[in-house]
C-alpha atoms as a PDB file:
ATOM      1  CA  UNK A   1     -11.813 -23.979   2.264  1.00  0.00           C
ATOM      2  CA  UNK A   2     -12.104 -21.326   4.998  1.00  0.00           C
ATOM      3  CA  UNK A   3     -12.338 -17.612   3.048  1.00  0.00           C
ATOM      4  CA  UNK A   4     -10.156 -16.261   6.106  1.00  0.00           C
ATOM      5  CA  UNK A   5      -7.380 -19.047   5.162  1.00  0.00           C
ATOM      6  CA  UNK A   6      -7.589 -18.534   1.554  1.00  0.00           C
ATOM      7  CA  UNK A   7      -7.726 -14.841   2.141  1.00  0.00           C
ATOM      8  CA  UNK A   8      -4.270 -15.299   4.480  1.00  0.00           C
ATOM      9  CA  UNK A   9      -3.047 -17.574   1.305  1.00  0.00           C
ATOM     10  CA  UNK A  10      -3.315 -15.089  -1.277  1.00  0.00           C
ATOM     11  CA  UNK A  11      -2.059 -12.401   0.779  1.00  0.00           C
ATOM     12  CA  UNK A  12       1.244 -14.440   1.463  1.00  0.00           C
ATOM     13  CA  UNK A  13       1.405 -14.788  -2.274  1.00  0.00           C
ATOM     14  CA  UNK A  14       0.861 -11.618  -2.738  1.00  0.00           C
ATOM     15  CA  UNK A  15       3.488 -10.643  -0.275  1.00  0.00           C
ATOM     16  CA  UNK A  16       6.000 -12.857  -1.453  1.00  0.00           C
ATOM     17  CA  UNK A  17       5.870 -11.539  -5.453  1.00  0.00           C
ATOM     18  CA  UNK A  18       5.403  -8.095  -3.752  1.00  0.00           C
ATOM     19  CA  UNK A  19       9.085  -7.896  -2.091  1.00  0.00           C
ATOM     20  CA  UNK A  20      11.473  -8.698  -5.217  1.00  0.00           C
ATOM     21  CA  UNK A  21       9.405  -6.277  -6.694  1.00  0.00           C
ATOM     22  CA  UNK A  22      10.010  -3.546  -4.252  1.00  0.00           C
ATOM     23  CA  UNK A  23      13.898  -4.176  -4.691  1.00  0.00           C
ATOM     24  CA  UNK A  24      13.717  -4.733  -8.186  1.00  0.00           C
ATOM     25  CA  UNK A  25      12.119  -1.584  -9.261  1.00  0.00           C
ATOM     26  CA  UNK A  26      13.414   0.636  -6.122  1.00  0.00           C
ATOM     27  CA  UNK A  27      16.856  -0.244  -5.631  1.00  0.00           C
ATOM     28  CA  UNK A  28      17.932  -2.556  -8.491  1.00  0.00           C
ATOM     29  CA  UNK A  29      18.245  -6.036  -6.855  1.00  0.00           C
ATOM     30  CA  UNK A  30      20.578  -4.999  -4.260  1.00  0.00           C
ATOM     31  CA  UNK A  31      20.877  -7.541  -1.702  1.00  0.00           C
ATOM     32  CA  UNK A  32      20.972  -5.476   1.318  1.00  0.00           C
ATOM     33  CA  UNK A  33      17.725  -3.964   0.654  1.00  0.00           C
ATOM     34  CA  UNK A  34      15.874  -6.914   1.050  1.00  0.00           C
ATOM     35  CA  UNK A  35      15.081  -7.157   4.807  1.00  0.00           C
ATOM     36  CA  UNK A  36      13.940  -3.874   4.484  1.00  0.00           C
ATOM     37  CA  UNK A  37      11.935  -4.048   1.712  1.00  0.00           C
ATOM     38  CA  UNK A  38      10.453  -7.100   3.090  1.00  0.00           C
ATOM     39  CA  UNK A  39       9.531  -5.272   6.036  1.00  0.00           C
ATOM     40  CA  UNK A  40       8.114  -3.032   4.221  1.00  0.00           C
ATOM     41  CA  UNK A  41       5.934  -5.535   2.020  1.00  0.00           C
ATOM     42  CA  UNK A  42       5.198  -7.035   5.767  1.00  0.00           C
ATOM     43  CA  UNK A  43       3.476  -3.665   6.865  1.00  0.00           C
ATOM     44  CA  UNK A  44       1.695  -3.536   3.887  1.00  0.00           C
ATOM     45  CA  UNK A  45       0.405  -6.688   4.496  1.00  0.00           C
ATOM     46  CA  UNK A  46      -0.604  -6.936   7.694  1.00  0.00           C
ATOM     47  CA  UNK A  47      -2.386  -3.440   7.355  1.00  0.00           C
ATOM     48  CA  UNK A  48      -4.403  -5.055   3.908  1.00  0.00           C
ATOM     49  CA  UNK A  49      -5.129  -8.091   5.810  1.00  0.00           C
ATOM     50  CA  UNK A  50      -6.840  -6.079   8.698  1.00  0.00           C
ATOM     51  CA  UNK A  51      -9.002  -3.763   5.997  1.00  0.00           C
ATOM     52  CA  UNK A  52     -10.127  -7.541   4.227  1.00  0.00           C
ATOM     53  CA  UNK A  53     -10.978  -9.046   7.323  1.00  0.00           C
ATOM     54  CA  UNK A  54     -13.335  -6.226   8.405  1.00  0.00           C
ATOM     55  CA  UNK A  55     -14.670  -5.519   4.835  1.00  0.00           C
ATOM     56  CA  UNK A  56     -15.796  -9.392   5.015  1.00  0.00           C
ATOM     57  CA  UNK A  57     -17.383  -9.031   8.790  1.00  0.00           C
ATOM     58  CA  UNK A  58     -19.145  -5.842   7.199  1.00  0.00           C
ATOM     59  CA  UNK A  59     -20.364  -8.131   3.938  1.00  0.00           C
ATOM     60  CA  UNK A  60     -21.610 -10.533   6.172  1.00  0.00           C
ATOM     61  CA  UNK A  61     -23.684  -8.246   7.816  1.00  0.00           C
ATOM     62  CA  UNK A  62     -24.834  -7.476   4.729  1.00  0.00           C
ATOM     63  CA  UNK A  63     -23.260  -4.017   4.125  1.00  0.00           C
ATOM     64  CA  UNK A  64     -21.133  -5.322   0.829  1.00  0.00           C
ATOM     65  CA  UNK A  65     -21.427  -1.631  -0.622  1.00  0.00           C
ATOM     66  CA  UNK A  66     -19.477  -0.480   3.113  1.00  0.00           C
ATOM     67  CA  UNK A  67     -17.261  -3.547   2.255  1.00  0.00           C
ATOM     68  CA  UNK A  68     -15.945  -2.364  -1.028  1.00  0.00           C
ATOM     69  CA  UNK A  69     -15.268   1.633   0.431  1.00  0.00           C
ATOM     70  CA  UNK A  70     -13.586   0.073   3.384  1.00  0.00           C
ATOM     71  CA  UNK A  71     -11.283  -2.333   1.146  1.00  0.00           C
ATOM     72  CA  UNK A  72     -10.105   1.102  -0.644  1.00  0.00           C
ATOM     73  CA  UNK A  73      -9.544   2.748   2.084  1.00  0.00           C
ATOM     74  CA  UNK A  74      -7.489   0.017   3.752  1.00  0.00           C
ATOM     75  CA  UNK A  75      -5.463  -0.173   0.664  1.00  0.00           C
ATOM     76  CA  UNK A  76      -4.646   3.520   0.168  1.00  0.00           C
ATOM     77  CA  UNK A  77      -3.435   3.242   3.935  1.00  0.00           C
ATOM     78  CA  UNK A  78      -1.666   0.200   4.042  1.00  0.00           C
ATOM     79  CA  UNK A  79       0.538   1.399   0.967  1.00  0.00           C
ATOM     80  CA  UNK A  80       0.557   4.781   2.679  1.00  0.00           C
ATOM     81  CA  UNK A  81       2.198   3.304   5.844  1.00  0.00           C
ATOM     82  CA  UNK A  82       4.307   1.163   3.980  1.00  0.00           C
ATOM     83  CA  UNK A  83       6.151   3.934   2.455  1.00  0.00           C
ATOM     84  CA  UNK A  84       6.543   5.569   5.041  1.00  0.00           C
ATOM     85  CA  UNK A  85       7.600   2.766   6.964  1.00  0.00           C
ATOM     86  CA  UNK A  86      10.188   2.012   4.096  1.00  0.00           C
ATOM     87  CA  UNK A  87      11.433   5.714   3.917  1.00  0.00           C
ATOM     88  CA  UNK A  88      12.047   5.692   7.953  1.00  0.00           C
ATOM     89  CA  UNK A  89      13.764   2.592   7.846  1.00  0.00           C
ATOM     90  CA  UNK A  90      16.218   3.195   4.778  1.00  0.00           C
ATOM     91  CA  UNK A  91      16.637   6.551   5.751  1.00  0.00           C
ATOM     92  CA  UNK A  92      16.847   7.194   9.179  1.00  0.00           C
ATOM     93  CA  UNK A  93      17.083   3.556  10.641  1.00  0.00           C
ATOM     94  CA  UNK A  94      19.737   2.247   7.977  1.00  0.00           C
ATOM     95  CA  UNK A  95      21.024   5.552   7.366  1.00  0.00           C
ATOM     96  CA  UNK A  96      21.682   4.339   3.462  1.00  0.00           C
ATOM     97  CA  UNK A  97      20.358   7.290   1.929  1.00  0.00           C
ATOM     98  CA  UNK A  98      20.219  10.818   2.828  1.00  0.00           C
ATOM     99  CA  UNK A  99      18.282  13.902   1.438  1.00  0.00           C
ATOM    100  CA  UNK A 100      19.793  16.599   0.056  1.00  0.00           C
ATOM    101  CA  UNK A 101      21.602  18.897   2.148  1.00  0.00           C
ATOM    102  CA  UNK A 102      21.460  16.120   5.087  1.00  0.00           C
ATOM    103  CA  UNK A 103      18.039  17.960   6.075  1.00  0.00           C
ATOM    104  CA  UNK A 104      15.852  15.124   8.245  1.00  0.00           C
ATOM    105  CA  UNK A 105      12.674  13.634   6.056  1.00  0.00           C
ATOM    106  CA  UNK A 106       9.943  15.729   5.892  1.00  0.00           C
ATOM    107  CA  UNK A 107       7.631  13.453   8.654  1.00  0.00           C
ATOM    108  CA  UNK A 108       4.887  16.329   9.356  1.00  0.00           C
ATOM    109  CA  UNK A 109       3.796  15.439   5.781  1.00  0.00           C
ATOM    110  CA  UNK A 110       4.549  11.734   5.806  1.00  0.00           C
ATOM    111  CA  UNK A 111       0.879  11.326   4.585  1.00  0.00           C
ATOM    112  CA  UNK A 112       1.418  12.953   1.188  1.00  0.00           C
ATOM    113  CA  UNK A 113       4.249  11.067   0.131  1.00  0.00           C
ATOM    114  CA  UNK A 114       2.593   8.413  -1.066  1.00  0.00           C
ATOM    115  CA  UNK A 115      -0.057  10.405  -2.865  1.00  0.00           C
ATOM    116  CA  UNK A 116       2.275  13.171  -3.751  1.00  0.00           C
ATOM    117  CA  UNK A 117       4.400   9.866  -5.728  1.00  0.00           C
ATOM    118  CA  UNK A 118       1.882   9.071  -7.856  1.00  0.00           C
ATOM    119  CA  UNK A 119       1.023  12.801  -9.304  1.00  0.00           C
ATOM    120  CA  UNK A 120       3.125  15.076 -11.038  1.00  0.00           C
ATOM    121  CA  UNK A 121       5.674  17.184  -9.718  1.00  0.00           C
ATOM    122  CA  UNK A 122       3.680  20.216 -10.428  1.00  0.00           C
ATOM    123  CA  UNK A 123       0.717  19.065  -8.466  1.00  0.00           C
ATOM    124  CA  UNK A 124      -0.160  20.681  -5.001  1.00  0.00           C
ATOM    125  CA  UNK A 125      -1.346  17.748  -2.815  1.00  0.00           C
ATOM    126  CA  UNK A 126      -4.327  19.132  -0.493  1.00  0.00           C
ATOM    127  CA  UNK A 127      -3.108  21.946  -0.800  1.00  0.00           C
ATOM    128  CA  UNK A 128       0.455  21.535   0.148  1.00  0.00           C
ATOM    129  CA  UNK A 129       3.276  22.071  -2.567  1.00  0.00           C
ATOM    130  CA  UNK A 130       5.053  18.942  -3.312  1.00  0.00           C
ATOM    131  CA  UNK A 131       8.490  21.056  -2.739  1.00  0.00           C
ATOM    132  CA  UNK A 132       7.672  21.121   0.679  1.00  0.00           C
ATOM    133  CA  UNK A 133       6.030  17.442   0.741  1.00  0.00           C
ATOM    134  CA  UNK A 134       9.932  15.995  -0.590  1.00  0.00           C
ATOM    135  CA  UNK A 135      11.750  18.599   1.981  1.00  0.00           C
ATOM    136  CA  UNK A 136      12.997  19.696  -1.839  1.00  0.00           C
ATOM    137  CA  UNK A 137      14.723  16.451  -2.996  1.00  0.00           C
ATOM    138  CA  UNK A 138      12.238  15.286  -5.736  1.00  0.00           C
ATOM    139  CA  UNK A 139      15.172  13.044  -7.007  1.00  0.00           C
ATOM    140  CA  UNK A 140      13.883  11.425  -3.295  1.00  0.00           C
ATOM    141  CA  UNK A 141      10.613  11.182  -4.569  1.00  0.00           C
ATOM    142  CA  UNK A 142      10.633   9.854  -8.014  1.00  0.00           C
ATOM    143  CA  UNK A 143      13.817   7.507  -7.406  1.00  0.00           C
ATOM    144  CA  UNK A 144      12.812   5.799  -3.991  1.00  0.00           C
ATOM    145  CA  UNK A 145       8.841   7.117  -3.082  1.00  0.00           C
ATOM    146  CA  UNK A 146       7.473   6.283  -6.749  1.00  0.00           C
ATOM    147  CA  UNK A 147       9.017   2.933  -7.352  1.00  0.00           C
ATOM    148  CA  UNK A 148       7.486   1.406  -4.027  1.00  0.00           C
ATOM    149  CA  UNK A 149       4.461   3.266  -4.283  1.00  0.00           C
ATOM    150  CA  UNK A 150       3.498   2.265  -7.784  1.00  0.00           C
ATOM    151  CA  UNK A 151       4.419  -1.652  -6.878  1.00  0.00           C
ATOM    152  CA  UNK A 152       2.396  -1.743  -3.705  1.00  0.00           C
ATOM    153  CA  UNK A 153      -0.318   0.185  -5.678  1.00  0.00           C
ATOM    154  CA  UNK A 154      -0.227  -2.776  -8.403  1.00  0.00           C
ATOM    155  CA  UNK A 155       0.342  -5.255  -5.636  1.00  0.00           C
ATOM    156  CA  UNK A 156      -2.864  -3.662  -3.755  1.00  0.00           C
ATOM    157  CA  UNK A 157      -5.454  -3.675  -6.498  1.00  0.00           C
ATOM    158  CA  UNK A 158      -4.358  -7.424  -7.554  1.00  0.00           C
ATOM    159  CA  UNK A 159      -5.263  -9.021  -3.996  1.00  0.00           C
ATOM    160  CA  UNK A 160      -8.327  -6.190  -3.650  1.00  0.00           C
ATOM    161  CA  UNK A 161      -9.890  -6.697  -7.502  1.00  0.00           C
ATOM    162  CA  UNK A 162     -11.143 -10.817  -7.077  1.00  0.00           C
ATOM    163  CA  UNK A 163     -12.283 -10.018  -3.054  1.00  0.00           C
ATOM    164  CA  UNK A 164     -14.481  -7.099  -4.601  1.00  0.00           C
ATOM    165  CA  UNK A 165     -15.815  -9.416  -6.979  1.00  0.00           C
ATOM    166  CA  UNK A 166     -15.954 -11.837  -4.411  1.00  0.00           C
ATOM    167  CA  UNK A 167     -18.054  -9.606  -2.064  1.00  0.00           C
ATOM    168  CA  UNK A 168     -20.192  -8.754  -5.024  1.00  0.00           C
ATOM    169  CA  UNK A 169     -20.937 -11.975  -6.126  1.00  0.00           C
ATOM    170  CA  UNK A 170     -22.060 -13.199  -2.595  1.00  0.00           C
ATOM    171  CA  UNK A 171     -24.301 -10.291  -2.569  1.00  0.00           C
ATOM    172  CA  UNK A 172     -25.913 -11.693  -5.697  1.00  0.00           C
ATOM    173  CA  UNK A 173     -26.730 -15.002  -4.772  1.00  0.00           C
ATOM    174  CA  UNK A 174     -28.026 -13.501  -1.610  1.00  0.00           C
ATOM    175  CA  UNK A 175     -30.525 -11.769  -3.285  1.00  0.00           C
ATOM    176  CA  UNK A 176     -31.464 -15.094  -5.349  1.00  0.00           C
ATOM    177  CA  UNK A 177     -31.820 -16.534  -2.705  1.00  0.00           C
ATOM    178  CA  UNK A 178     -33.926 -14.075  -1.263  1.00  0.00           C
ATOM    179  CA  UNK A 179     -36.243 -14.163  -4.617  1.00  0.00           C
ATOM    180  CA  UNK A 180     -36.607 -17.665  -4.558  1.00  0.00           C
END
């Protein structure tokens, strides 16, 4: 089988267990966060599926080491986006939630949140109080951030864990091959 199909295969899987997740553990099965939430899973994705397709050009070309940095990277960003994306969408676009006090998200650090979810309250995230990161509304944070955040995390190192090995393996019987 082609590795880019089986790679699109998995991913599709792994999208498709990914979204009752999201609504499971983020909203309690509520039916009206599903498009959203599947949107969400979507941009996740799509953004994964870009970092694995490079990773594998960069394997090929014999840079598996590159591979396996760029795989990480792709999946700290694609969940990044994603909750963002999700955040936007449920709070601005749907207008279902809204922070306390009414104040607008807190966009200029829409790059912490999904880092600042997965630490402690009392953790400054480069440098930047987590107050400040949640706009003050850590209910926000731990109730709708964390929840997505942790399943896309789970979701992310699932599909990543067997391409890793993957790349790894390949690189192996390369150098048998090479030996031989």
């Amino acid at each position: 089988m082609d590795p880019t199909r089986s790679m699109i295969r998995r991913l599709g899987l792994s999208w498709v267990v990914a979204v009752p997740f999201l609504v499971l553990f983020a909203h309690g099965l509520r039916a009206e966060y599903l498009p959203i939430e599947a949107l969400t899973a979507g941009v996740w994705a799509v953004l994964l599926g870009v970092g694995v397709f490079l990773a594998s050009r960069l394997a090929r070309w014999g840079h598996a080491r590159s591979a396996v940095v760029l795989l990480g990277v792709a999946a700290l960003v694609a969940c990044d986006v994603a909750v963002v994306v999700d955040s936007a969408v449920i709070y601005d676009g749907a207008g279902y939630w809204t922070l306390d006090g009414g104040v607008d998200l807190p966009y200029p650090y829409a790059a912490l949140w999904y880092p600042a979810s997965l630490l402690p309250s009392s953790v400054d995230v480069l440098g930047v109080d987590q107050t400040t990161i949640t706009a003050g509304d850590v209910e926000w944070q731990t109730e709708h951030i964390t929840p997505v955040a942790l399943v896309l995390t789970i979701a992310s190192a699932v599909f990543v864990a067997p391409v890793v090995r993957a790349l790894f393996a390949g690189r192996k019987d390369s150098a048998h091959v090479r030996m031989a």
